[in-house]
C-alpha atoms as a PDB file:
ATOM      1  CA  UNK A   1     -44.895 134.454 214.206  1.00  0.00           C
ATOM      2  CA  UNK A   2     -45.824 132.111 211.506  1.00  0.00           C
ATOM      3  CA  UNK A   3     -44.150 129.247 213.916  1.00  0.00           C
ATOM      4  CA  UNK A   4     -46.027 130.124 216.464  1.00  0.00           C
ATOM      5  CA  UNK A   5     -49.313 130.194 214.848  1.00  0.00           C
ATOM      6  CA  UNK A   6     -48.412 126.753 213.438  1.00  0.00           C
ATOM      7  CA  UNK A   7     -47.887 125.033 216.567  1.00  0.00           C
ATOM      8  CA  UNK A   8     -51.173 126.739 218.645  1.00  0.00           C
ATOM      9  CA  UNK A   9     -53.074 125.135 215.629  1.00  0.00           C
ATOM     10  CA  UNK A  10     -51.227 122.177 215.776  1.00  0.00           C
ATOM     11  CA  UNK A  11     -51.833 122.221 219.744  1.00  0.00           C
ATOM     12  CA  UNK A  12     -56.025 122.881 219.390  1.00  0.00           C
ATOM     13  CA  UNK A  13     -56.620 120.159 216.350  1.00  0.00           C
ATOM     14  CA  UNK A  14     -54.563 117.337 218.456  1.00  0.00           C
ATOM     15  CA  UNK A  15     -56.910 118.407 221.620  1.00  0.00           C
ATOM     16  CA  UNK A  16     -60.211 118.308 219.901  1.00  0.00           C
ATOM     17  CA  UNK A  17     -61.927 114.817 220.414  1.00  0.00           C
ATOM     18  CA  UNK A  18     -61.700 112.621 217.831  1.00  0.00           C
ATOM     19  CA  UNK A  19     -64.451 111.112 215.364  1.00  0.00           C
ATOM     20  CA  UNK A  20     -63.489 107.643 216.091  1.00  0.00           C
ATOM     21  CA  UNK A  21     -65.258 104.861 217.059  1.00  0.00           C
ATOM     22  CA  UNK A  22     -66.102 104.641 221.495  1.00  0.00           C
ATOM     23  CA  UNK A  23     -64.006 102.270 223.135  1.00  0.00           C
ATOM     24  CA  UNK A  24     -67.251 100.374 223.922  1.00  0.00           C
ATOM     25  CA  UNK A  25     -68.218 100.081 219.961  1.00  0.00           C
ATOM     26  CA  UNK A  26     -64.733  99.259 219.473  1.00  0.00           C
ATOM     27  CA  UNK A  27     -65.287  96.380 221.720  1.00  0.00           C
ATOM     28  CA  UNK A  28     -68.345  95.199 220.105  1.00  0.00           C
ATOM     29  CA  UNK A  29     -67.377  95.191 217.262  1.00  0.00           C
ATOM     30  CA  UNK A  30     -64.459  92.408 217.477  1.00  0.00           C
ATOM     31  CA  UNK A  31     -65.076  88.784 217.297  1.00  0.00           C
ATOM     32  CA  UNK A  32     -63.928  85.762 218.379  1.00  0.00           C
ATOM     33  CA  UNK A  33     -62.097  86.886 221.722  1.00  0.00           C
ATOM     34  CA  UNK A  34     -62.834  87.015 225.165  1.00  0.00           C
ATOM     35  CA  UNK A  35     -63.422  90.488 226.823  1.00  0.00           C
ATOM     36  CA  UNK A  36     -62.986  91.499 230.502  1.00  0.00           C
ATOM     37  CA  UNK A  37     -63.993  94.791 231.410  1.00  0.00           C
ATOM     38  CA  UNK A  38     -62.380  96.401 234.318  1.00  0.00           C
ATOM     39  CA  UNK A  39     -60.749  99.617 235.236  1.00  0.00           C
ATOM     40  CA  UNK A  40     -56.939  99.118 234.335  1.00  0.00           C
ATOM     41  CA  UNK A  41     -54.741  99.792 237.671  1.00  0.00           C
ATOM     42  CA  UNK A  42     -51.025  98.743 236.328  1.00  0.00           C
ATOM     43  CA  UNK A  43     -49.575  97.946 233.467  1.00  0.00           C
ATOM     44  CA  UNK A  44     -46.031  96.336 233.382  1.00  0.00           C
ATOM     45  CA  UNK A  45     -43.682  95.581 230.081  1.00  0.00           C
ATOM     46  CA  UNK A  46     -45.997  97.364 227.892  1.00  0.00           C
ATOM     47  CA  UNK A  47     -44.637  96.285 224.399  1.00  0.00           C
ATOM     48  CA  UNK A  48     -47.197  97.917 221.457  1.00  0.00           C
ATOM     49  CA  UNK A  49     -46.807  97.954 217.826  1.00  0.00           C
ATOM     50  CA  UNK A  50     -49.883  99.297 217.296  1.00  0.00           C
ATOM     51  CA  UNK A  51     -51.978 102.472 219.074  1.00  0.00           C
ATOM     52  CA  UNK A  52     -55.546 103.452 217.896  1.00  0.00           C
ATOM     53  CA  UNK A  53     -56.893 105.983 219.135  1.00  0.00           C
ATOM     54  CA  UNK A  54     -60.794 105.863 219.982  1.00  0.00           C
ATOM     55  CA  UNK A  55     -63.223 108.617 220.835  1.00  0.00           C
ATOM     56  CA  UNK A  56     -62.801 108.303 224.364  1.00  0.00           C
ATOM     57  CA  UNK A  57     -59.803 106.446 224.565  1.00  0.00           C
ATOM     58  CA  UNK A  58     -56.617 104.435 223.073  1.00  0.00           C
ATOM     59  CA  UNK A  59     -56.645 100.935 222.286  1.00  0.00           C
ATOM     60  CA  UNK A  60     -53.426  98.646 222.190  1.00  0.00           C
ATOM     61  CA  UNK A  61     -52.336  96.150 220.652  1.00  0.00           C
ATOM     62  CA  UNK A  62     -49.468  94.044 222.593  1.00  0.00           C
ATOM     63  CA  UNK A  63     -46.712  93.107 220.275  1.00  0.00           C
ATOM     64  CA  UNK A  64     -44.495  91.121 223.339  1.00  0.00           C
ATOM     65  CA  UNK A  65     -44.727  88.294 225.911  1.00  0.00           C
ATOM     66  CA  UNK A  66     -44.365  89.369 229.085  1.00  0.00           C
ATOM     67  CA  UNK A  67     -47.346  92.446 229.346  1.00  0.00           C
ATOM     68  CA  UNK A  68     -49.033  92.083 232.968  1.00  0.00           C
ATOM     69  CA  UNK A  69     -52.004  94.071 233.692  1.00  0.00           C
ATOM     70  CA  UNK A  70     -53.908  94.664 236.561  1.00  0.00           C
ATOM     71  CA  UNK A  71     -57.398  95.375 236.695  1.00  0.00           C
ATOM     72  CA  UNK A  72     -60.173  95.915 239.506  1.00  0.00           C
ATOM     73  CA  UNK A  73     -63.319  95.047 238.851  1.00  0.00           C
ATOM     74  CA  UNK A  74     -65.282  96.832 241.918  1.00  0.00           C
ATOM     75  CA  UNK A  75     -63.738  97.104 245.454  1.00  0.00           C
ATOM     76  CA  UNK A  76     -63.236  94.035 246.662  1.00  0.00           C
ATOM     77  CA  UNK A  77     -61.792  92.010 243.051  1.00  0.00           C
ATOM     78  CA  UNK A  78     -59.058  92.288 241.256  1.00  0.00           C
ATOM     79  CA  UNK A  79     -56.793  90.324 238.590  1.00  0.00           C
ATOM     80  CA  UNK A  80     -53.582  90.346 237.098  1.00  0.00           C
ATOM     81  CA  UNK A  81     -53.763  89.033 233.795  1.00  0.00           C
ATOM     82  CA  UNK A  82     -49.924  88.113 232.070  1.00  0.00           C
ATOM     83  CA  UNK A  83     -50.910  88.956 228.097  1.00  0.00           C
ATOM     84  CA  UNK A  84     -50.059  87.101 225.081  1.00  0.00           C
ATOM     85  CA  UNK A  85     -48.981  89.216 221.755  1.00  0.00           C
ATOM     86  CA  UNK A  86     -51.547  90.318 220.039  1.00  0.00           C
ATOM     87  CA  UNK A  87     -54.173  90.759 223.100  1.00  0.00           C
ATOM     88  CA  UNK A  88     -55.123  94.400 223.480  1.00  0.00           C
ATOM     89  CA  UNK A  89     -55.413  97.311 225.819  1.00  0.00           C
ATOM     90  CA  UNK A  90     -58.608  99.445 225.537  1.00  0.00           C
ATOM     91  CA  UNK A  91     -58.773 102.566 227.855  1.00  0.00           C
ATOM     92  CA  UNK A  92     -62.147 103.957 227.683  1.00  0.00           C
ATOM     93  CA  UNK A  93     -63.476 107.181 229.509  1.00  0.00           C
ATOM     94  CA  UNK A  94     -65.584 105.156 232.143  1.00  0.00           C
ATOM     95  CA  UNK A  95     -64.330 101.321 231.461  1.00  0.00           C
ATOM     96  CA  UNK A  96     -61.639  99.445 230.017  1.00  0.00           C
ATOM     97  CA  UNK A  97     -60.966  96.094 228.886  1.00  0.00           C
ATOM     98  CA  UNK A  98     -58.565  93.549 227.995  1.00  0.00           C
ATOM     99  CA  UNK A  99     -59.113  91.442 224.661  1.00  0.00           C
ATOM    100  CA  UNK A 100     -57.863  88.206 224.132  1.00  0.00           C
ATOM    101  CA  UNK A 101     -57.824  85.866 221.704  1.00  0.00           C
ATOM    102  CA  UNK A 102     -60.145  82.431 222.847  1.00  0.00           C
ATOM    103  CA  UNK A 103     -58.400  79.392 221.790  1.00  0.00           C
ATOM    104  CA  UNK A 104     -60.133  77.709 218.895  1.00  0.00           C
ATOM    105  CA  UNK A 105     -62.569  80.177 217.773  1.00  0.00           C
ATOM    106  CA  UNK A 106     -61.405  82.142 214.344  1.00  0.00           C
ATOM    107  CA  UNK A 107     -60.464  85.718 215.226  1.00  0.00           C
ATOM    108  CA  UNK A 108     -61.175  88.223 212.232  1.00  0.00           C
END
């Protein structure tokens, strides 16, 4: 019984919505990168070393060469962006993006 009880609490807290920071303040909040926002159709050779997880979404960071990503911008555009290490993923409730690092400029 004590199992049980352990994992239903276990279950609610990791449903709950977290405290963190909104994929859009997350966004704002970097500097020195290039942002495209988009909603994310396809991801292929998704390599992460690091997942942070946001109020309304995740973001990643990609740890290998090789990550393409498609996104669609409204009905008629889309991209598909091959990522660098170190460029991230943000899935947000309503948007996401793709972060980059812009050659030359200092990142933080």
């Amino acid at each position: 019984m004590n199992k049980l009880l352990a994992i239903g609490a276990l279950v609610l807290v990791s449903s709950l919505p977290s405290c963190a920071t909104s994929s859009g303040s997350f966004v704002q909040e970097q500097t020195g990168v290039a942002v495209i926002r988009g909603r994310i159709t396809e991801i292929e050779n998704l390599s992460t070393g690091k997942i942070e997880r946001l109020g309304d979404g995740l973001a990643i960071t990609i740890s290998h060469p090789g990550c393409k990503v498609s996104m669609q911008f409204d009905e008629l555009q889309s991209k598909v962006m091959e990522l660098e290490p170190g460029a991230m993923v943000i899935y947000g409730s309503e948007t996401d993006y793709v972060i980059h690092a812009v050659p030359g400029k200092p990142t933080r």
